[in-house]
PDB file of N, CA and C in Angstrom:
ATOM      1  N   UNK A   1      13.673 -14.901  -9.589  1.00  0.00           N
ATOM      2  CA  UNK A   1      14.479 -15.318  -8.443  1.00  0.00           C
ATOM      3  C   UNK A   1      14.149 -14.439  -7.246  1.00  0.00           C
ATOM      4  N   UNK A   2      13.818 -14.664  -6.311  1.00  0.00           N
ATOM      5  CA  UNK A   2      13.976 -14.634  -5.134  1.00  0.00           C
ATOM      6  C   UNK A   2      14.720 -13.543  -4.594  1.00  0.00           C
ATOM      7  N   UNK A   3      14.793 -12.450  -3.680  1.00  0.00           N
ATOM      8  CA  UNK A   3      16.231 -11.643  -3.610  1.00  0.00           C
ATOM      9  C   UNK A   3      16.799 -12.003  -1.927  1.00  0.00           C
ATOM     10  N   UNK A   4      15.777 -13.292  -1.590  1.00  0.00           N
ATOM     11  CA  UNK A   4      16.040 -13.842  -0.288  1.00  0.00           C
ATOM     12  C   UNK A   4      16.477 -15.164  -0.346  1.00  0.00           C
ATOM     13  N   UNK A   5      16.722 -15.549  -1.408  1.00  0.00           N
ATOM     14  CA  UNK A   5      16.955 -16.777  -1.471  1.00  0.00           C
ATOM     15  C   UNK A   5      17.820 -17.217  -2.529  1.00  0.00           C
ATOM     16  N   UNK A   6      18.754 -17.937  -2.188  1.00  0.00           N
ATOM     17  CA  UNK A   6      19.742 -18.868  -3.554  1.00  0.00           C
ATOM     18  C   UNK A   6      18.767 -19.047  -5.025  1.00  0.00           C
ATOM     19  N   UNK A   7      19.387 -19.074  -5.926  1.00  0.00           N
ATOM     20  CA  UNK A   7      18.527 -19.510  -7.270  1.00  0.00           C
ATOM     21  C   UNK A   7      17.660 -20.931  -6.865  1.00  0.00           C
ATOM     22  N   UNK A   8      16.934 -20.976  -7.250  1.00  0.00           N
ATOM     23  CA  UNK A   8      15.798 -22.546  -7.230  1.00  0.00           C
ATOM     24  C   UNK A   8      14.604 -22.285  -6.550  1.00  0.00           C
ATOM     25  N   UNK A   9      14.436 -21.110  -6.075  1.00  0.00           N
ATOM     26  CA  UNK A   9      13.637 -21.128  -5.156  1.00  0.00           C
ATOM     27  C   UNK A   9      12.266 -20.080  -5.717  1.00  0.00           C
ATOM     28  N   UNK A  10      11.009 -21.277  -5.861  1.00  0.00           N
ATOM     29  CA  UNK A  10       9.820 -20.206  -6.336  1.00  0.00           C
ATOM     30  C   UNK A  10       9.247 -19.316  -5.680  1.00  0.00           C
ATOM     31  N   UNK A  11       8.757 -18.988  -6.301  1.00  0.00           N
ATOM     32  CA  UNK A  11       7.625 -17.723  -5.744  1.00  0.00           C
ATOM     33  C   UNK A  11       6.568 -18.653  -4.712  1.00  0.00           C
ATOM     34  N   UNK A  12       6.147 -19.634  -5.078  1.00  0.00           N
ATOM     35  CA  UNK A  12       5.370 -20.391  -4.615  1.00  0.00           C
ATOM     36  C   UNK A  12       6.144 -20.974  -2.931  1.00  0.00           C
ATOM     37  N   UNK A  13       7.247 -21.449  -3.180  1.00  0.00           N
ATOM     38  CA  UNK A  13       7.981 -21.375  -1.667  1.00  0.00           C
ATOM     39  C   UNK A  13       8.460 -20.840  -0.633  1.00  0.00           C
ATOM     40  N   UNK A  14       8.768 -19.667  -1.607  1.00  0.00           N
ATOM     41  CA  UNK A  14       8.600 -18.323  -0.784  1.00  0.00           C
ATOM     42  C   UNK A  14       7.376 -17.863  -0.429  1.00  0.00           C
ATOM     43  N   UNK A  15       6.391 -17.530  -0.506  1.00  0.00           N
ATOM     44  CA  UNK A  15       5.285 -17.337   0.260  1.00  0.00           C
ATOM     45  C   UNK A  15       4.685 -18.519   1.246  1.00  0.00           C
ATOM     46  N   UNK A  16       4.896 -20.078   0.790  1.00  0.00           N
ATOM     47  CA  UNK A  16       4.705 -21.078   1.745  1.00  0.00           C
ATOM     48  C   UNK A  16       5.404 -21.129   2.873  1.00  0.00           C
ATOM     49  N   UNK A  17       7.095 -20.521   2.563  1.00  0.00           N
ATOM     50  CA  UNK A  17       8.067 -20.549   3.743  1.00  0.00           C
ATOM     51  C   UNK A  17       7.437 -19.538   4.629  1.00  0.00           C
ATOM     52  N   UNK A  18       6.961 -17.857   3.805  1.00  0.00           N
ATOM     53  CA  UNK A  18       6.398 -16.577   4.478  1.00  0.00           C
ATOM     54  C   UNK A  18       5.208 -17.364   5.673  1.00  0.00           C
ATOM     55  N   UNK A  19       4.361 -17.868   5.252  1.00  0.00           N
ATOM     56  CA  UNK A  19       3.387 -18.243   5.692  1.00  0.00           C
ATOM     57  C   UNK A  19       3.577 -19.297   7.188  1.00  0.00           C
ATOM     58  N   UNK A  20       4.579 -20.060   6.512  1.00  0.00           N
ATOM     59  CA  UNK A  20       5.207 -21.250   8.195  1.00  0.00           C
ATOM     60  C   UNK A  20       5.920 -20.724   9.035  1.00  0.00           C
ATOM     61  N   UNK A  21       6.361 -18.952   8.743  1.00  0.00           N
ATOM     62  CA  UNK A  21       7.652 -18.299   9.698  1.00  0.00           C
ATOM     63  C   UNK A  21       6.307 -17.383  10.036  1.00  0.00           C
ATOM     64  N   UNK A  22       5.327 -17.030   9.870  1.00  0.00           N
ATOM     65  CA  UNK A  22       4.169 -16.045  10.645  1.00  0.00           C
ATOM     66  C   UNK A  22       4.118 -17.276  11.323  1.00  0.00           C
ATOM     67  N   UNK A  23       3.368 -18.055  11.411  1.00  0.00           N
ATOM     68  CA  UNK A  23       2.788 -19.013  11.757  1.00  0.00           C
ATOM     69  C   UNK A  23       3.629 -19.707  13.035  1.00  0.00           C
ATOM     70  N   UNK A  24       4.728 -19.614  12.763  1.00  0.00           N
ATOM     71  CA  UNK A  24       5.414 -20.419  14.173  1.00  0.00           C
ATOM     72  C   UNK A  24       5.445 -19.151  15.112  1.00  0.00           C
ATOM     73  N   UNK A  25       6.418 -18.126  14.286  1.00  0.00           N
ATOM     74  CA  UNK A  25       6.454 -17.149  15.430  1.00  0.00           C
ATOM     75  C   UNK A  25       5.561 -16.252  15.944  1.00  0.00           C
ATOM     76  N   UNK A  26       4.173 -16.388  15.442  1.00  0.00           N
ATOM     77  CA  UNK A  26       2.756 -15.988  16.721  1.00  0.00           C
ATOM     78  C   UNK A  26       2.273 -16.967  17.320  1.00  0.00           C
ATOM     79  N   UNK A  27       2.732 -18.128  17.561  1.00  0.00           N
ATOM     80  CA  UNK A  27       1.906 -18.990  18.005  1.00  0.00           C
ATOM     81  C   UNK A  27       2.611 -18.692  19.726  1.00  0.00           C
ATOM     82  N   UNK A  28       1.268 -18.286  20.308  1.00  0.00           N
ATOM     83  CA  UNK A  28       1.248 -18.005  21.508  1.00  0.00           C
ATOM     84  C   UNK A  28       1.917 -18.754  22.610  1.00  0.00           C
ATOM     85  N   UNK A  29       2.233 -19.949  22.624  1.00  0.00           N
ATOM     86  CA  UNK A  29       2.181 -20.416  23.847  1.00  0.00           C
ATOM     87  C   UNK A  29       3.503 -21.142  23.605  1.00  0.00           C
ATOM     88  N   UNK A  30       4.342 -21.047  22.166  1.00  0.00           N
ATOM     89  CA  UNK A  30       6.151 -21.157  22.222  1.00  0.00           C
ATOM     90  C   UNK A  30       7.009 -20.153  21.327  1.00  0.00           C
ATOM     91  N   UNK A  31       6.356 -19.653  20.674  1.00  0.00           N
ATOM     92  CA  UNK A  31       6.686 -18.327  20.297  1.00  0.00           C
ATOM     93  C   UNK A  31       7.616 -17.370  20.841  1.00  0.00           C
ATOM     94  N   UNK A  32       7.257 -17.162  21.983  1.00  0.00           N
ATOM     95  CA  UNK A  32       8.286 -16.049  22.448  1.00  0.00           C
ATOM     96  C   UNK A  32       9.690 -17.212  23.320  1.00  0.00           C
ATOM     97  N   UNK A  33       9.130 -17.897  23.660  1.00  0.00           N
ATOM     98  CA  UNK A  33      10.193 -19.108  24.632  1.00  0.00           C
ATOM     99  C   UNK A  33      10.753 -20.011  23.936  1.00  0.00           C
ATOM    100  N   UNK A  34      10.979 -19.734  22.733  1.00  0.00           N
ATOM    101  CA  UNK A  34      11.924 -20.742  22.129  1.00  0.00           C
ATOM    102  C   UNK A  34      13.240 -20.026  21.619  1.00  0.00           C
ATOM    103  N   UNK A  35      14.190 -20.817  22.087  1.00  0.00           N
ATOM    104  CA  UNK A  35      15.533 -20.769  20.869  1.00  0.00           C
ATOM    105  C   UNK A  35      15.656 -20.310  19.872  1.00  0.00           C
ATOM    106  N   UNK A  36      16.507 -19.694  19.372  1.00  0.00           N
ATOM    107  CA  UNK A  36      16.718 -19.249  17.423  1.00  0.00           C
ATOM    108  C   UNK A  36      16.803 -20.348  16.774  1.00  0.00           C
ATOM    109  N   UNK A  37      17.757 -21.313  17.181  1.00  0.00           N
ATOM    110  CA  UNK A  37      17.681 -23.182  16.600  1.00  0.00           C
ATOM    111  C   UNK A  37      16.597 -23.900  17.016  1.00  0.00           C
ATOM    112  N   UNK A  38      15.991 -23.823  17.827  1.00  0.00           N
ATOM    113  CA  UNK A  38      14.571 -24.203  17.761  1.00  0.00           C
ATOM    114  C   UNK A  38      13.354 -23.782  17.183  1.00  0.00           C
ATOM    115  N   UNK A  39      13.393 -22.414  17.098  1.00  0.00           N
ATOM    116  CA  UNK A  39      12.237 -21.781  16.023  1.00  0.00           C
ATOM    117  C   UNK A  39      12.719 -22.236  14.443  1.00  0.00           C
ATOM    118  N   UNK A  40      14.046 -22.075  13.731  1.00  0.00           N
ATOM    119  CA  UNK A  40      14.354 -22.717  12.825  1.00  0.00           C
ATOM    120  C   UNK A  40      14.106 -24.328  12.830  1.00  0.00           C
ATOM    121  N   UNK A  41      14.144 -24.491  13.471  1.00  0.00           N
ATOM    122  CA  UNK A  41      14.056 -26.308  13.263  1.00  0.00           C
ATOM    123  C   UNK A  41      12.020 -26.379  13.030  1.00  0.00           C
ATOM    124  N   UNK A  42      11.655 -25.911  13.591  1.00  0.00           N
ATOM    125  CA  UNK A  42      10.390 -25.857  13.643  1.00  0.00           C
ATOM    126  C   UNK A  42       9.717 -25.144  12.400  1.00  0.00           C
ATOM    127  N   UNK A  43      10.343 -24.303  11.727  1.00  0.00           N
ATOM    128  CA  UNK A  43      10.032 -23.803  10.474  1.00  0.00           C
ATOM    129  C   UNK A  43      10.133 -24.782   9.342  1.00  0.00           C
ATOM    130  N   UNK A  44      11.873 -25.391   9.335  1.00  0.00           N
ATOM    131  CA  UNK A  44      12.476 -26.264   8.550  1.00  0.00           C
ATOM    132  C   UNK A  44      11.351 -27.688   8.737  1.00  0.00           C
ATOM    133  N   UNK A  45      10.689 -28.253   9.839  1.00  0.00           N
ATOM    134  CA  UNK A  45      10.048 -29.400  10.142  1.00  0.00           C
ATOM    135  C   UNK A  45       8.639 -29.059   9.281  1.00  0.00           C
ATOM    136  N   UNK A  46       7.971 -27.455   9.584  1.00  0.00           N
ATOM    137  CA  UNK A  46       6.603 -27.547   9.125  1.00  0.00           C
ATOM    138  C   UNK A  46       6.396 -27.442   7.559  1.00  0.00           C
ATOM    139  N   UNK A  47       8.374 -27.177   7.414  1.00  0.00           N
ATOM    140  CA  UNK A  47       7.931 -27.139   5.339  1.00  0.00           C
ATOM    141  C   UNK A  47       8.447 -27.609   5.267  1.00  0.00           C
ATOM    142  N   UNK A  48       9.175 -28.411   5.291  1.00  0.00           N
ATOM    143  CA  UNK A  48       9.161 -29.932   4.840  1.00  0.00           C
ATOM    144  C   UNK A  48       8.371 -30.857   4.985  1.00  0.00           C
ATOM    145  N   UNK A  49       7.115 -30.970   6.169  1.00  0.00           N
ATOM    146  CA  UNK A  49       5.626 -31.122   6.157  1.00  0.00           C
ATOM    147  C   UNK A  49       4.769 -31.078   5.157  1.00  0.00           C
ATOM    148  N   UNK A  50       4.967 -29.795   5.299  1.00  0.00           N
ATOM    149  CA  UNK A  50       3.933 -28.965   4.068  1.00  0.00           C
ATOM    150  C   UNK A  50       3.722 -28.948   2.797  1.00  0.00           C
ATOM    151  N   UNK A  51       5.036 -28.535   2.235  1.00  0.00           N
ATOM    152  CA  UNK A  51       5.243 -28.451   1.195  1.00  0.00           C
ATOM    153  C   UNK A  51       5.128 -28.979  -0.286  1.00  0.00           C
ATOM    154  N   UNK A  52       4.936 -28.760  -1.412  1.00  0.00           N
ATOM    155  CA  UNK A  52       4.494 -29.165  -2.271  1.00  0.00           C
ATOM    156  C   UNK A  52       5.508 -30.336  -2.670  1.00  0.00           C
ATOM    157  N   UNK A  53       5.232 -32.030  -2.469  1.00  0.00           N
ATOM    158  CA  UNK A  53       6.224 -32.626  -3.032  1.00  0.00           C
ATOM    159  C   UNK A  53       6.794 -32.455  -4.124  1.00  0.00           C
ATOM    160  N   UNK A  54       6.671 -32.404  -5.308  1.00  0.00           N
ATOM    161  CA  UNK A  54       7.102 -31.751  -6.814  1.00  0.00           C
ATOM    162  C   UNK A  54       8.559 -30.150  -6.032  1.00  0.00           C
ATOM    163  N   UNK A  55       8.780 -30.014  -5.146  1.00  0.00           N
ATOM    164  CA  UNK A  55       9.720 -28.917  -4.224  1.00  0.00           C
ATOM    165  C   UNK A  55      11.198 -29.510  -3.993  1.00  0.00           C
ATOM    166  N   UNK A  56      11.917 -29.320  -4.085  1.00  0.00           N
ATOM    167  CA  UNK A  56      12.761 -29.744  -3.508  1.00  0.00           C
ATOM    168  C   UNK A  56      12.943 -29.445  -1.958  1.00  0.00           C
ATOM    169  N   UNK A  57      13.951 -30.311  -1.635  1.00  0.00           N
ATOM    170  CA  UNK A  57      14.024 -30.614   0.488  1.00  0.00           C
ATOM    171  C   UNK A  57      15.016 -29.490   0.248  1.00  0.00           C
ATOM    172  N   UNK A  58      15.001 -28.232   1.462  1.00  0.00           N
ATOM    173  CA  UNK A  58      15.833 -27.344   1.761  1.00  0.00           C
ATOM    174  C   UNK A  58      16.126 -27.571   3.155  1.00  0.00           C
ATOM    175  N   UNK A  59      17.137 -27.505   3.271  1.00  0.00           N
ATOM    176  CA  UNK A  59      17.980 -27.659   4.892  1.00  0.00           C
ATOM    177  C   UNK A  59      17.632 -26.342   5.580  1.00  0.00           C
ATOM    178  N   UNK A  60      17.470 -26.342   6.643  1.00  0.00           N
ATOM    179  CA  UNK A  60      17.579 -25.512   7.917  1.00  0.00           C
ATOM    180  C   UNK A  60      18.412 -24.117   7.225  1.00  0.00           C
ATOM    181  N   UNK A  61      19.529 -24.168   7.294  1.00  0.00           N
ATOM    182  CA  UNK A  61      20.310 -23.119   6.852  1.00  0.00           C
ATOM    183  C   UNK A  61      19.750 -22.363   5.884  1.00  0.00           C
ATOM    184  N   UNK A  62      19.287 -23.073   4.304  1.00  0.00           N
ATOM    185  CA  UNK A  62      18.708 -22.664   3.459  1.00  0.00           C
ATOM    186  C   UNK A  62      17.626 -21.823   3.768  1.00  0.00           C
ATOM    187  N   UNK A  63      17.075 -22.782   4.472  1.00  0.00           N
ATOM    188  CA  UNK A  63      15.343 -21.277   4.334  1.00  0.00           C
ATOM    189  C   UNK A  63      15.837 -20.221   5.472  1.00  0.00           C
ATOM    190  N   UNK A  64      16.846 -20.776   6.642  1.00  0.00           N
ATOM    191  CA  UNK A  64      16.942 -19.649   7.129  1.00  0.00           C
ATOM    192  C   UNK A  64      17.341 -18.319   6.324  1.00  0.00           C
ATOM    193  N   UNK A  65      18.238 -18.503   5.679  1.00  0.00           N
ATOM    194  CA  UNK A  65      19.070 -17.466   4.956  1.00  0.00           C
ATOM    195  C   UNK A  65      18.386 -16.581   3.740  1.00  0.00           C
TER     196      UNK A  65
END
């Protein structure tokens, strides 16, 4: 388990989530000019994108937390 996350959550999603929260917040050119609810929404959008279907859908709140 996770010590960042509710029970359910793999190792494998946790480093995919690690990977979409570098990834939004260096990206140069909205990175620093976005919202806290907009950088979350944008995390929550690119893994739920991403993510391995066989995953379950986590809400906004969830991966934030």
């Amino acid at each position: 388990m996770s010590r960042f996350h509710s029970t359910g959550y793999s190792k494998e999603e946790d480093k995919f989530l690690c990977q979409v929260y570098i990834e939004i917040s260096q990206d140069p050119i909205t990175g620093v000019y976005q919202s806290s609810d907009r950088f979350w929404d944008r995390v929550a959008e690119s893994f739920e994108n991403g993510k391995n279907p066989t995953w379950s859908e986590r809400s906004k709140k969830s991966l934030r937390c």
